[in-house]
Protein backbone atom coordinates (compact mmCIF):
# COMPACT_ATOMS: atom_id res chain seq x y z
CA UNK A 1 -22.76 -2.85 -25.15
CA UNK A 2 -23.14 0.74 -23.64
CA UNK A 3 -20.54 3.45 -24.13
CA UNK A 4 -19.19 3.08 -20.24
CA UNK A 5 -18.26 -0.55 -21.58
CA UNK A 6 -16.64 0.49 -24.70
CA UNK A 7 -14.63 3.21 -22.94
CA UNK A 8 -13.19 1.00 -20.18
CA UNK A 9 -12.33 -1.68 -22.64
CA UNK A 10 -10.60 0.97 -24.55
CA UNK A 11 -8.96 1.98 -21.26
CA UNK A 12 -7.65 -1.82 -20.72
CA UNK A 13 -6.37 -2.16 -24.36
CA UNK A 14 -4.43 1.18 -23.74
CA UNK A 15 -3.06 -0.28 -20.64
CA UNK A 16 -2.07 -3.20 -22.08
CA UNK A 17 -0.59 -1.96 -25.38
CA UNK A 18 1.66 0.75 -23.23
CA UNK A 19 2.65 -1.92 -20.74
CA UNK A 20 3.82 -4.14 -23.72
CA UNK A 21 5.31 -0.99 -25.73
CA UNK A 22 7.42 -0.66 -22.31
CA UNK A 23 9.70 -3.16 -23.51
CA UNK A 24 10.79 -1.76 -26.77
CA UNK A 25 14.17 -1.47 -27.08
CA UNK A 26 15.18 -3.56 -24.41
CA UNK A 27 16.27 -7.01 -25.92
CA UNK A 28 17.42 -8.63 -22.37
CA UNK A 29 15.97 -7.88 -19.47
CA UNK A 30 18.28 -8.34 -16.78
CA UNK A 31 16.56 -8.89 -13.39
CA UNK A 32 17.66 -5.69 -11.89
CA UNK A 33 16.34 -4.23 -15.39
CA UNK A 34 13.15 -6.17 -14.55
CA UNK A 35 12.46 -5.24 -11.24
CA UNK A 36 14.09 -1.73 -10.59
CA UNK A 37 14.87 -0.31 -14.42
CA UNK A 38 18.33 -0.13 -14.36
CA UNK A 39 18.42 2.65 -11.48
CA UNK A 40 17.86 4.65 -13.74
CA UNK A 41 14.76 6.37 -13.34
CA UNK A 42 15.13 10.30 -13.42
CA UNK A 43 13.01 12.63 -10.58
CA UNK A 44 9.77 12.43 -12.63
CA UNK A 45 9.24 8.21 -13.20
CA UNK A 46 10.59 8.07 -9.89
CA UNK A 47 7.90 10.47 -8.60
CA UNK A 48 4.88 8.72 -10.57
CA UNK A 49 6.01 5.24 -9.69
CA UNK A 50 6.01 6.91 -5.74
CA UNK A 51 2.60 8.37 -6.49
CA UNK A 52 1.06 5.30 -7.85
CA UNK A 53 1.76 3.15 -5.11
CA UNK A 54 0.67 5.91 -2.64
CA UNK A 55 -2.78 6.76 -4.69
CA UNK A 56 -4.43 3.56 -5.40
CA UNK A 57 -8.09 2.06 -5.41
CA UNK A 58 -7.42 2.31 -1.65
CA UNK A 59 -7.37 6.04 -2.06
CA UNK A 60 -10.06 6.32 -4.95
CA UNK A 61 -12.88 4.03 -3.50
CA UNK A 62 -11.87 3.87 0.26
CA UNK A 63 -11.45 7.15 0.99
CA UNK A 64 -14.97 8.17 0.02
CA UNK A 65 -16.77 5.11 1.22
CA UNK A 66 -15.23 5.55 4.61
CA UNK A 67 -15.76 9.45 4.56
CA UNK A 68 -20.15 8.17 3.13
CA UNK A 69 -19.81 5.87 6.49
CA UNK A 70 -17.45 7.28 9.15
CA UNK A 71 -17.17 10.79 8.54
CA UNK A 72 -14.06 12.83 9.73
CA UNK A 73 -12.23 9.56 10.92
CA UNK A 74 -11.40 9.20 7.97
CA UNK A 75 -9.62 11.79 7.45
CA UNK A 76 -6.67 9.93 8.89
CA UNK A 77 -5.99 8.70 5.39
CA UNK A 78 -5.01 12.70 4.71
CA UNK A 79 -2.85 12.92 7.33
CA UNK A 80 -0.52 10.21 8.04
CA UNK A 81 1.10 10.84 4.60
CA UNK A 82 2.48 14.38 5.73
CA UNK A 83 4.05 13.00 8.58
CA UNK A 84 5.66 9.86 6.48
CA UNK A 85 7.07 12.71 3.58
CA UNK A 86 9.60 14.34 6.52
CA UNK A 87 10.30 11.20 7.56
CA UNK A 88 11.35 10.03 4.13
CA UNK A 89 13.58 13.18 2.79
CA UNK A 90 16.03 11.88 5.14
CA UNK A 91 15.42 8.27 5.26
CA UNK A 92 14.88 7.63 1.65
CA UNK A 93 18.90 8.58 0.36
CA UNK A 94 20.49 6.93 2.83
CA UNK A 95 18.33 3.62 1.24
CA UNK A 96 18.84 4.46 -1.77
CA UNK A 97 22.76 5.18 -1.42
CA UNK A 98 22.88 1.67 0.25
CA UNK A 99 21.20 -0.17 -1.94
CA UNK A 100 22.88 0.86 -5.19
CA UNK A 101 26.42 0.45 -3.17
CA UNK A 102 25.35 -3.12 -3.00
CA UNK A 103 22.97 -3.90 -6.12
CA UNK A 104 20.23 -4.69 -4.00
CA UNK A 105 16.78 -5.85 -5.93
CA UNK A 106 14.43 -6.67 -3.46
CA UNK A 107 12.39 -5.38 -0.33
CA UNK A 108 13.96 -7.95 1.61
CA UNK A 109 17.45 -7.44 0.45
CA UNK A 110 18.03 -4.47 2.14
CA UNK A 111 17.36 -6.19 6.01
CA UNK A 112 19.02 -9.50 4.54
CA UNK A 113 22.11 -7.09 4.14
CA UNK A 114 21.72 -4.84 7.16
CA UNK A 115 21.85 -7.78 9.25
CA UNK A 116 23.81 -9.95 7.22
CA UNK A 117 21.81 -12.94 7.42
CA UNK A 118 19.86 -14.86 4.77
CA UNK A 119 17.32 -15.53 7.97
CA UNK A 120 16.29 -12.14 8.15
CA UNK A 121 15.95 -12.23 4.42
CA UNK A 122 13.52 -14.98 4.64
CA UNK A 123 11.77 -13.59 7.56
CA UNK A 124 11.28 -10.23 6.14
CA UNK A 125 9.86 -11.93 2.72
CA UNK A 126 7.45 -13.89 4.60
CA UNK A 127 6.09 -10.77 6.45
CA UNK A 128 5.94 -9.04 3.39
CA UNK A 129 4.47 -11.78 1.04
CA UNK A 130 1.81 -11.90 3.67
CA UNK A 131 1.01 -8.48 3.75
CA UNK A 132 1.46 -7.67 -0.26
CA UNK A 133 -1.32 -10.41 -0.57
CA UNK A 134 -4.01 -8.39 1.54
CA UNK A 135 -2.34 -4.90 -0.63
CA UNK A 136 -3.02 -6.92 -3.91
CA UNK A 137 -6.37 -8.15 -2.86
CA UNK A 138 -7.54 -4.10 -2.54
CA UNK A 139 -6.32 -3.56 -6.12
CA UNK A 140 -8.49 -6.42 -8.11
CA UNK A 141 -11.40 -5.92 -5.45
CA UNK A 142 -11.35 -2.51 -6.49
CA UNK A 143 -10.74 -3.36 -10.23
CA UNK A 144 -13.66 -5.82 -10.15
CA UNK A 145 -16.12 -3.61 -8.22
CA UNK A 146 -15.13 -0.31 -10.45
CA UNK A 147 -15.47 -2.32 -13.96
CA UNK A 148 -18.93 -3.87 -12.72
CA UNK A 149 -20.35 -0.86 -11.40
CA UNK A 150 -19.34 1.38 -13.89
CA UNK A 151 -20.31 -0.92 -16.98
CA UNK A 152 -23.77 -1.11 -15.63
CA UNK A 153 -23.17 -4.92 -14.55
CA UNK A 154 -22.68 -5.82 -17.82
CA UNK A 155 -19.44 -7.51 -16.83
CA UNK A 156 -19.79 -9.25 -13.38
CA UNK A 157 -17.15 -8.79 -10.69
CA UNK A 158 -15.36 -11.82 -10.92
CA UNK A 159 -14.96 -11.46 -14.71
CA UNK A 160 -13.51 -8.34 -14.12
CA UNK A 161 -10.83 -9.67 -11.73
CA UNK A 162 -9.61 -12.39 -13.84
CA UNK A 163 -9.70 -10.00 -16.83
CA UNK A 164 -7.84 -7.43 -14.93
CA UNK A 165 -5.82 -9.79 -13.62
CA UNK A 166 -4.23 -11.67 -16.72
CA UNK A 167 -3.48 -8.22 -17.88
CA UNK A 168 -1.10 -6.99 -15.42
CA UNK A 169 0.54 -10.49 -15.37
CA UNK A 170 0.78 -9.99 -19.08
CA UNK A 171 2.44 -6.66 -19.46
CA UNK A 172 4.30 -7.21 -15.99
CA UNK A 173 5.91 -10.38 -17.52
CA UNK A 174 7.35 -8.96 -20.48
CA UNK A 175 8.28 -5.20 -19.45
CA UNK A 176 8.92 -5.43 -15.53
CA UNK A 177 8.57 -2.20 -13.30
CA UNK A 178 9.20 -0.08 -17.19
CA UNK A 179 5.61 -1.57 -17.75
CA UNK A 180 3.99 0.57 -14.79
CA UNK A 181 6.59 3.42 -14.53
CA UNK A 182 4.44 3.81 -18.48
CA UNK A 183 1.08 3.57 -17.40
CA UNK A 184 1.69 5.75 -14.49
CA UNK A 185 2.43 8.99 -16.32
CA UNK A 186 -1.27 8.58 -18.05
CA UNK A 187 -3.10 7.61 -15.11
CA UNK A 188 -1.82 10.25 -12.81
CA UNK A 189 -2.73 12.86 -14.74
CA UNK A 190 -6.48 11.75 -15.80
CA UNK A 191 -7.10 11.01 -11.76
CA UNK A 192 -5.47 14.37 -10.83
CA UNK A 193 -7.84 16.19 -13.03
CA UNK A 194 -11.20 13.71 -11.99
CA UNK A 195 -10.38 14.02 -8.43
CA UNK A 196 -10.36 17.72 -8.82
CA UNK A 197 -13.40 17.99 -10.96
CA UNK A 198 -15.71 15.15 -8.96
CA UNK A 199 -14.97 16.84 -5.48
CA UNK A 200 -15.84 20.70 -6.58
CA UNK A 201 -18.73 19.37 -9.36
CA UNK A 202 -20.14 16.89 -7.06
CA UNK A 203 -21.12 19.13 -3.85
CA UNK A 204 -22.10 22.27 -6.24
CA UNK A 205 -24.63 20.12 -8.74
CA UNK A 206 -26.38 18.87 -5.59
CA UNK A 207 -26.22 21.40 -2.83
CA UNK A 208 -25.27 24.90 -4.00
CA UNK A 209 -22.12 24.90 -2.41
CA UNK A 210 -19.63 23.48 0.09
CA UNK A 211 -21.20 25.18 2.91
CA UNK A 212 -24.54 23.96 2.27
CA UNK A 213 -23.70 20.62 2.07
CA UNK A 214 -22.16 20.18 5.41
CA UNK A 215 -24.97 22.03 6.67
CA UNK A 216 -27.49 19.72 5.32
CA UNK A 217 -25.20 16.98 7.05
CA UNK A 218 -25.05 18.31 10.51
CA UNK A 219 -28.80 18.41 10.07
CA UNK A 220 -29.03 14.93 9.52
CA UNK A 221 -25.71 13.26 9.93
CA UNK A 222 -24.30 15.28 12.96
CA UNK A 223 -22.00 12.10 13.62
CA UNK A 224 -20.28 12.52 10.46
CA UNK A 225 -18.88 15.29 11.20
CA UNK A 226 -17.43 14.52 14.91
CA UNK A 227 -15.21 12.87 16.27
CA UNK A 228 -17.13 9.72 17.79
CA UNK A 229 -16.50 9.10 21.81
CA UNK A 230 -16.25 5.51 21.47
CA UNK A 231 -14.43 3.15 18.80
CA UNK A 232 -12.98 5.11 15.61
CA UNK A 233 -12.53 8.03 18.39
CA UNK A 234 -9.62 10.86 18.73
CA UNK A 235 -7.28 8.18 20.43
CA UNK A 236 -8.28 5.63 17.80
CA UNK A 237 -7.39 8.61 15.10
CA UNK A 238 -4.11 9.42 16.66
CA UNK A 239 -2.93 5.63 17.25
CA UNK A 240 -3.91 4.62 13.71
CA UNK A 241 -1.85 7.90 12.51
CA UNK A 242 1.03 7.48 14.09
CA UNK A 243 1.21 3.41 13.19
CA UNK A 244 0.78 4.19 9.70
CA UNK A 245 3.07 6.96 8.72
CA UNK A 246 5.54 4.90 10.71
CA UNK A 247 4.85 2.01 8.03
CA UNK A 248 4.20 4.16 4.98
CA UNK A 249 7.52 3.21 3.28
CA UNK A 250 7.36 -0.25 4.55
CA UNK A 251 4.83 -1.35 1.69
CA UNK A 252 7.25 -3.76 -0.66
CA UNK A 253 6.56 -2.18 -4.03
CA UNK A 254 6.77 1.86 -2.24
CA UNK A 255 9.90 0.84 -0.66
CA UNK A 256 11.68 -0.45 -3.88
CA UNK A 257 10.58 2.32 -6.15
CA UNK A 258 13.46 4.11 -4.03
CA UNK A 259 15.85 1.93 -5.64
CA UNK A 260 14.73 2.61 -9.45
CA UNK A 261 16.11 6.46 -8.68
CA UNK A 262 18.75 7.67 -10.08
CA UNK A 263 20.33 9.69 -7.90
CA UNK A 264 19.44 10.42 -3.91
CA UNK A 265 18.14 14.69 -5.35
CA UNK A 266 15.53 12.11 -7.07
CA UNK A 267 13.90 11.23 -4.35
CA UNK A 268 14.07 14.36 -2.32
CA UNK A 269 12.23 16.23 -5.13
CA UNK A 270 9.54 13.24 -5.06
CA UNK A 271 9.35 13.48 -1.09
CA UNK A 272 8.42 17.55 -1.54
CA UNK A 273 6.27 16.58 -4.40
CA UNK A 274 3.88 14.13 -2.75
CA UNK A 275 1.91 16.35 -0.60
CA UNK A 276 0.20 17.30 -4.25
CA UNK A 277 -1.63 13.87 -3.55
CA UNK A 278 -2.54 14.53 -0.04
CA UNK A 279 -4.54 17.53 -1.75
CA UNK A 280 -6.42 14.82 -4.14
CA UNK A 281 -7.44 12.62 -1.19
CA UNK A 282 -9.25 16.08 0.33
CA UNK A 283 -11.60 15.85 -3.02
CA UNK A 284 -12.23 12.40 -2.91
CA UNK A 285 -13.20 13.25 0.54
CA UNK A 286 -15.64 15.71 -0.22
CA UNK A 287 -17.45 13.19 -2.66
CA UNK A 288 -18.02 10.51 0.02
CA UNK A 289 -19.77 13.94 1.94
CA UNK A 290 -21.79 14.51 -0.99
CA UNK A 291 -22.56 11.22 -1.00
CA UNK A 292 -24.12 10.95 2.34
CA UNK A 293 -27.57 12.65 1.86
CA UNK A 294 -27.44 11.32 -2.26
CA UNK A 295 -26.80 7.95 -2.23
CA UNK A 296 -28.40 5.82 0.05
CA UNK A 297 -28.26 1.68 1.25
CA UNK A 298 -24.85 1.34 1.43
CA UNK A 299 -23.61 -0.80 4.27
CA UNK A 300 -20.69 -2.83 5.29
CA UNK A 301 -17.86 -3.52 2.48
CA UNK A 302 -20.64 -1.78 0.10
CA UNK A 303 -19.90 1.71 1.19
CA UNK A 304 -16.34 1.54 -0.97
CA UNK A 305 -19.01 2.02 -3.82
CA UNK A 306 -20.18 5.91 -2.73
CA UNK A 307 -17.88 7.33 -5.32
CA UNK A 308 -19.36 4.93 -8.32
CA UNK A 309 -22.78 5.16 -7.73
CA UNK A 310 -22.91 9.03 -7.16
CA UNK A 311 -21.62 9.67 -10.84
CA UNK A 312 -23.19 6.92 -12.23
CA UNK A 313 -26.57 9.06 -11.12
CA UNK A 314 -25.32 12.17 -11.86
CA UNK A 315 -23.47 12.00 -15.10
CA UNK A 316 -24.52 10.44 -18.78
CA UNK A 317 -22.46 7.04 -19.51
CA UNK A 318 -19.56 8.16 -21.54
CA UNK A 319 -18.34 10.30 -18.56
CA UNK A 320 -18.93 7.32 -16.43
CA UNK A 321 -16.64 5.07 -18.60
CA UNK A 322 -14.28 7.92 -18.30
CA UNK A 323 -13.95 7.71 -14.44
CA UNK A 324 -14.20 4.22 -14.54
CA UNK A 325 -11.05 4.16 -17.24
CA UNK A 326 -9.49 5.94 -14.91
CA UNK A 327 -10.38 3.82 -12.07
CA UNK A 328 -8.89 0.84 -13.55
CA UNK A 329 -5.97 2.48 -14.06
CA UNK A 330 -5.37 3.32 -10.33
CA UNK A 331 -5.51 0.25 -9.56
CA UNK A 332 -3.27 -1.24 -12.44
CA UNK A 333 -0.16 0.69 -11.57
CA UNK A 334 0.26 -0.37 -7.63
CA UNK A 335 -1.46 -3.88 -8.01
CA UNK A 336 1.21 -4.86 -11.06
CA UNK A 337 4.23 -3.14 -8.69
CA UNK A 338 2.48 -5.47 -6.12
CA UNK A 339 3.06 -8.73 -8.21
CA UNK A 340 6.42 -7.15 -9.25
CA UNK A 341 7.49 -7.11 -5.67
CA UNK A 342 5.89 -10.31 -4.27
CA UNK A 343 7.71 -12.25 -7.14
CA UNK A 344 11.38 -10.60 -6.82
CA UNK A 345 11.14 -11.47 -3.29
CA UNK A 346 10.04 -15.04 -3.73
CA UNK A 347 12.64 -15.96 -6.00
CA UNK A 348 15.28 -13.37 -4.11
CA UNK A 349 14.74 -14.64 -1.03
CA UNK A 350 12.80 -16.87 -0.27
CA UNK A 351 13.94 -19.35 -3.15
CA UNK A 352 17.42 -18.52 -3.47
CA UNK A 353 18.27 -18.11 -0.15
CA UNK A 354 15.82 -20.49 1.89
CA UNK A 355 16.78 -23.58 -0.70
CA UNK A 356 18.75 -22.36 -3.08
CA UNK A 357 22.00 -20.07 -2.37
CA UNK A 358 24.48 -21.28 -5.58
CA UNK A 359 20.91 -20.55 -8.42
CA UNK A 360 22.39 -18.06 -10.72
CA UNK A 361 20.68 -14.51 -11.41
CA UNK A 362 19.46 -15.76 -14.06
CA UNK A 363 17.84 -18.79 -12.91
CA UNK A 364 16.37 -16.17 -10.37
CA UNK A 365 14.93 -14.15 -12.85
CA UNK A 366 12.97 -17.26 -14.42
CA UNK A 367 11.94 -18.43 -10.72
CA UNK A 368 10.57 -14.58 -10.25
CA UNK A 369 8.48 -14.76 -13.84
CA UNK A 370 7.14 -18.11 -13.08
CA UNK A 371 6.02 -16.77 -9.01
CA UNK A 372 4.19 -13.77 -10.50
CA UNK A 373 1.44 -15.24 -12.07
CA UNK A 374 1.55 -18.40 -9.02
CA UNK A 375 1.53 -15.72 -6.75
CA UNK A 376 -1.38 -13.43 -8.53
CA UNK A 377 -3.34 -17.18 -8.92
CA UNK A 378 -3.28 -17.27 -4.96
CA UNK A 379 -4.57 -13.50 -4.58
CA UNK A 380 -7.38 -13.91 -6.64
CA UNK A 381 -8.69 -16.68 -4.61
CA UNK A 382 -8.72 -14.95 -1.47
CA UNK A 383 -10.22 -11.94 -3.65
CA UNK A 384 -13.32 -13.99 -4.71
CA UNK A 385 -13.84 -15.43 -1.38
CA UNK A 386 -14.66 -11.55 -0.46
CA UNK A 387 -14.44 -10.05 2.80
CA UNK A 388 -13.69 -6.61 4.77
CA UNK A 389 -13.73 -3.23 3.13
CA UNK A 390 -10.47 -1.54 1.86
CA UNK A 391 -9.90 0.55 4.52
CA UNK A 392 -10.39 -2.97 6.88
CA UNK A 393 -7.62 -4.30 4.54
CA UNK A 394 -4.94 -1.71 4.58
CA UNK A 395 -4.80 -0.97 8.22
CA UNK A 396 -4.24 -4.80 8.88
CA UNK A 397 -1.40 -4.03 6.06
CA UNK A 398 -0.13 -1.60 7.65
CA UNK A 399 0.41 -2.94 10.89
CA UNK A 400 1.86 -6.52 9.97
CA UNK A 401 4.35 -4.31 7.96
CA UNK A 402 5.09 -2.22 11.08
CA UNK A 403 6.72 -4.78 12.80
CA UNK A 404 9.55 -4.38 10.63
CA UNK A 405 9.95 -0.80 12.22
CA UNK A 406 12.60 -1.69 14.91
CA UNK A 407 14.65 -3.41 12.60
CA UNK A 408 14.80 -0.40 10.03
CA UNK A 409 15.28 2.27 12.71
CA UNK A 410 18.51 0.04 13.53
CA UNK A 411 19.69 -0.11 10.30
CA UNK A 412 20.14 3.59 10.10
CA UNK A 413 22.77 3.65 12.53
CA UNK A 414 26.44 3.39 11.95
CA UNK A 415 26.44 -0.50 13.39
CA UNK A 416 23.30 -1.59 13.70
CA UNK A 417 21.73 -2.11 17.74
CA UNK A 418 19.66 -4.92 17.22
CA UNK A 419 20.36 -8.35 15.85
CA UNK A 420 19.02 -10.86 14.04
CA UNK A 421 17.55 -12.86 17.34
CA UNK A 422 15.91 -9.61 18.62
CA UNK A 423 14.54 -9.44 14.82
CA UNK A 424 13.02 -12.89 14.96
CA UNK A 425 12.06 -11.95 18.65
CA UNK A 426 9.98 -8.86 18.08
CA UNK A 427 8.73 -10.08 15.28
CA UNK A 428 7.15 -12.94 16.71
CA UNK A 429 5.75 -10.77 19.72
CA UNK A 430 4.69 -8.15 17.62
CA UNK A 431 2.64 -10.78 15.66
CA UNK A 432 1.13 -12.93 18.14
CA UNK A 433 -0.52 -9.57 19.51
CA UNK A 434 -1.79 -8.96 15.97
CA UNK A 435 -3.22 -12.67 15.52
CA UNK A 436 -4.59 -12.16 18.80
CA UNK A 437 -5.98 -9.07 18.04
CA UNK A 438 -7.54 -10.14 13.74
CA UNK A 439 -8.47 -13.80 15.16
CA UNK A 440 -8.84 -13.99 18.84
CA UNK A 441 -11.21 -11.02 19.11
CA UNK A 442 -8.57 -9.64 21.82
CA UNK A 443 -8.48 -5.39 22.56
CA UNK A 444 -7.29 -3.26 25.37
CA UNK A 445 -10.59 -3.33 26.12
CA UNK A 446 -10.57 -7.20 27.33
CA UNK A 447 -6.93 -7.06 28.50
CA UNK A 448 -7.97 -4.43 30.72
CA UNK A 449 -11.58 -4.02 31.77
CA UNK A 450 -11.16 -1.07 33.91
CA UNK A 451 -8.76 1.20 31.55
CA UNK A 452 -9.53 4.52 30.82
CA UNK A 453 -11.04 4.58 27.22
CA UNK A 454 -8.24 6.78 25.92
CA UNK A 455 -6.10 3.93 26.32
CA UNK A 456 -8.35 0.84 25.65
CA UNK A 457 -9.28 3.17 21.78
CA UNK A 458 -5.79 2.51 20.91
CA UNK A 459 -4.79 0.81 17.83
CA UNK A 460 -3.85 -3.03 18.16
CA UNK A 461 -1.20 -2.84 15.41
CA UNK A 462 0.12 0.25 17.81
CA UNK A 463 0.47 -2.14 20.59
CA UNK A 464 2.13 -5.35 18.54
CA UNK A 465 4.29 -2.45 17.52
CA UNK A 466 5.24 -1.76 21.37
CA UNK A 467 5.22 -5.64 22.03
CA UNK A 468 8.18 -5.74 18.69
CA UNK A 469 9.89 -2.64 20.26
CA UNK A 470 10.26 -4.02 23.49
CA UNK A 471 11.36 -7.38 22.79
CA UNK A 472 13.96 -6.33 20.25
CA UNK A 473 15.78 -4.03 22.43
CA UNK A 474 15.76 -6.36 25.50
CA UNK A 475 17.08 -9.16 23.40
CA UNK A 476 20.08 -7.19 21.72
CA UNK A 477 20.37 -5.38 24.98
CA UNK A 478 21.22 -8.97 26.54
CA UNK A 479 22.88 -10.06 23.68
CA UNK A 480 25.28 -6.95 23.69
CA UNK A 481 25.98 -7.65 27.81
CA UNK A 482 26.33 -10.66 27.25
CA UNK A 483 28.73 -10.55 24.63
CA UNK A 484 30.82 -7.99 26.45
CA UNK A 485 31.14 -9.87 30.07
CA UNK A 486 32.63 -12.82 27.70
CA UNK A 487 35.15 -10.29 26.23
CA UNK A 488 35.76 -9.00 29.23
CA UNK A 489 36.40 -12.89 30.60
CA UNK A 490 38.41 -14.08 27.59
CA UNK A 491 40.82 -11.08 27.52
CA UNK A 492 41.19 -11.18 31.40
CA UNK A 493 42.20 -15.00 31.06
């Protein structure tokens, strides 16, 4: 056993001794206890539960390898974030406000009660069930490729994942959300401080100097550092951009660490706050560049390991257990708010009120510990079958989640536009252009041969977005007419 082993084992026990210690104190843990602390979390959990969710293996592996194998499209990942932080210091209260009002638990809750319609509750759960499994499957990938890589392949990948795996369910089972609000405050700030370190260290040990390095790259790589003409192009960049800060607070487990605030000036402190991890995704950027001309053979799914292997040639092994500690920890804190999620809503809604409307809250609660391990059994599966690369995974994420844009833009107003047949409606457009799109091999491209490219580049989740949009306002635009010329008919009779 080398010292990189030793240190990430030491890094696991930690994890799992905090996310047990969680619990202390707290003899009965009510479900709302379980799943969103009480409400009680003051501006600082609140902000490091936030930050987890949006800094993740996602951020730590796949921005670099897609900065080693794209170049600047990648820097999408640093962008869509400031445009989703205005966005939330307005939207993110008025959530919160209504679902304390009503003791809401769950992501799909909040639409369940918007709408008023245990439907929409199941229909939301489904979408997001879906798409939490895809968001889980990026946290163990990335936990089995970081403890494998970084204990010299002393423990295989899919030894890792189960490992990694029976931990969260572990400390998750017993503690609930208090489990990762714990192991948050220690993780973010070791990867605050590595981030820093790797992506000012990294470029100076090997080229001088920042300026060198993307010299050298334009020498070599001048496609790195432009904007390509054709596929991940400007129009590509812009689509994807605007489809994902759109989404941002649509992921289950980001969207329900509003409700563990305890107050709405919680969350507008954590909104102002968040750019500070925008700045750590600009380091882990300049790794992948320093990657480029260092580490070489990368291709396909591998290029999420440009981070690893450039410090595992560059620095002794204790240092290397120390980033791949901290590696495991980025990926514990959003992957066990994952399971958290995917299990509330389960026994929330999809149990309770698919099959079940008179189980008690308690019954609920057991239903929701018995899903999270089901649920985590399921993931793993689909995680050892293998597959795309994390970036792959989170846009397809992104845009199932998406869909459920119209239906929260409604919900803001005063009575809500749509209804729950336009919901179903755009819903089902929005993802039979995505299946069409993921499985059919469908673009703009096909659907319209002679398009300029600026328009055929766009992003398919973009346009299953439009599809949603345009369906759900026709529908409770018809609805609404209709409605009114019987009105009108009843009270003229």
């Amino acid at each position: 056993m080398n010292a990189s082993l030793i240190i990430i084992v030491l890094f696991a026990i930690f994890a799992l001794a905090v996310g047990l210690y969680a619990r202390r104190g707290k003899k009965q843990l009510s479900l709302e206890q379980w799943a969103v602390g009480g409400r009680g979390f003051g501006s600082l959990l609140t902000f490091l539960l936030m930050a987890g969710e949006a800094f993740s293996t996602f951020s730590f592996l796949g921005a670099s390898g897609w900065t080693y194998s794209k170049g600047v499209p990648a820097f999408y990942i640093l962008s869509y974030g400031c445009l989703a932080y205005v966005l939330g210091y307005w939207m993110l209260p008025a959530i919160w406000r209504y679902a304390k009002d009503r003791n809401l638990v769950s992501f799909a809750d909040y639409f369940a009660s918007k709408y008023d319609s245990r439907a929409i509750g199941v229909l939301v759960s489904i979408v997001a069930v879906l798409a939490m499994v895809s968001l889980l499957i990026i946290q163990l990938r990335g936990l089995g490729i970081i403890v494998s890589e970084m204990s010299y392949g002393l423990i295989s990948q899919n030894t890792a994942i189960w490992i990694s795996a029976v931990l969260m369910v572990a400390y998750m089972t017993v503690s609930g959300i208090h489990g990762s609000a714990s192991i948050a405050i220690f993780k973010d700030v070791l990867i605050l401080g590595l981030a820093i370190f790797l992506g000012t260290y990294l470029p100076l040990h090997y080229f001088g100097g920042f300026g060198e390095m993307f010299a050298r790259i334009d020498a070599v790589h001048p496609e790195l550092l432009r904007m390509p003409e054709h596929g991940f192009n400007l129009s590509w960049y812009n689509s994807t951009l605007l489809l994902t800060s759109l989404g941002y607070y649509l992921y289950p487990h980001g969207f329900t660490a509003v409700y563990v605030a305890r107050d709405a000036s919680a969350l507008r402190k954590n909104v102002v706050l968040m750019p500070i991890y925008q700045v750590l995704i600009a380091f882990l950027f300049l790794v992948g560049f320093a990657a480029v001309l260092t580490v070489h053979g990368l291709e396909g799914a591998q290029t999420d390991l440009a981070l690893l292997r450039l410090v595992k040639q560059t620095f002794p092994a204790w240092f290397v257990g120390i980033v791949g500690g901290a590696g495991l920890l980025t990926a514990l804190v959003p992957g066990s708010l994952i399971m958290l999620n995917a299990s509330t809503t389960i026994a929330r809604n999809i149990y309770r009120e698919g099959f079940a409307p008179q189980a008690t809250d308690r019954e609920v609660a057991r239903v929701a510990r018995i899903a999270l391990p089901l649920f985590t059994l399921v993931v793993v599966f689909f995680v050892l079958r293998g597959g795309a690369t994390f970036v792959a995974l989170a846009i397809f994420s992104s845009s199932l989640l998406t869909q459920l844009v119209p239906m929260l833009a409604s919900s803001f107003l005063k009575r809500p536009f749509g209804t729950r047949e336009a919901a179903f409606g755009g819903i089902a457009a929005g993802g039979v252009v995505l299946g069409l799109s993921s499985w059919g091999g469908m673009t703009l491209a096909t659907a319209f041969p002679g398009a300029p490219l600026a328009f055929t580049s766009i992003n398919m989740g973009l346009v299953a977005l439009f599809a949603n949009a345009v369906v759900f306002v026709a529908i409770s635009a018809a609805q609404r007419l209709l409605r009114a010329r019987i009105d009108t008919a009843v009270g003229s009779a």
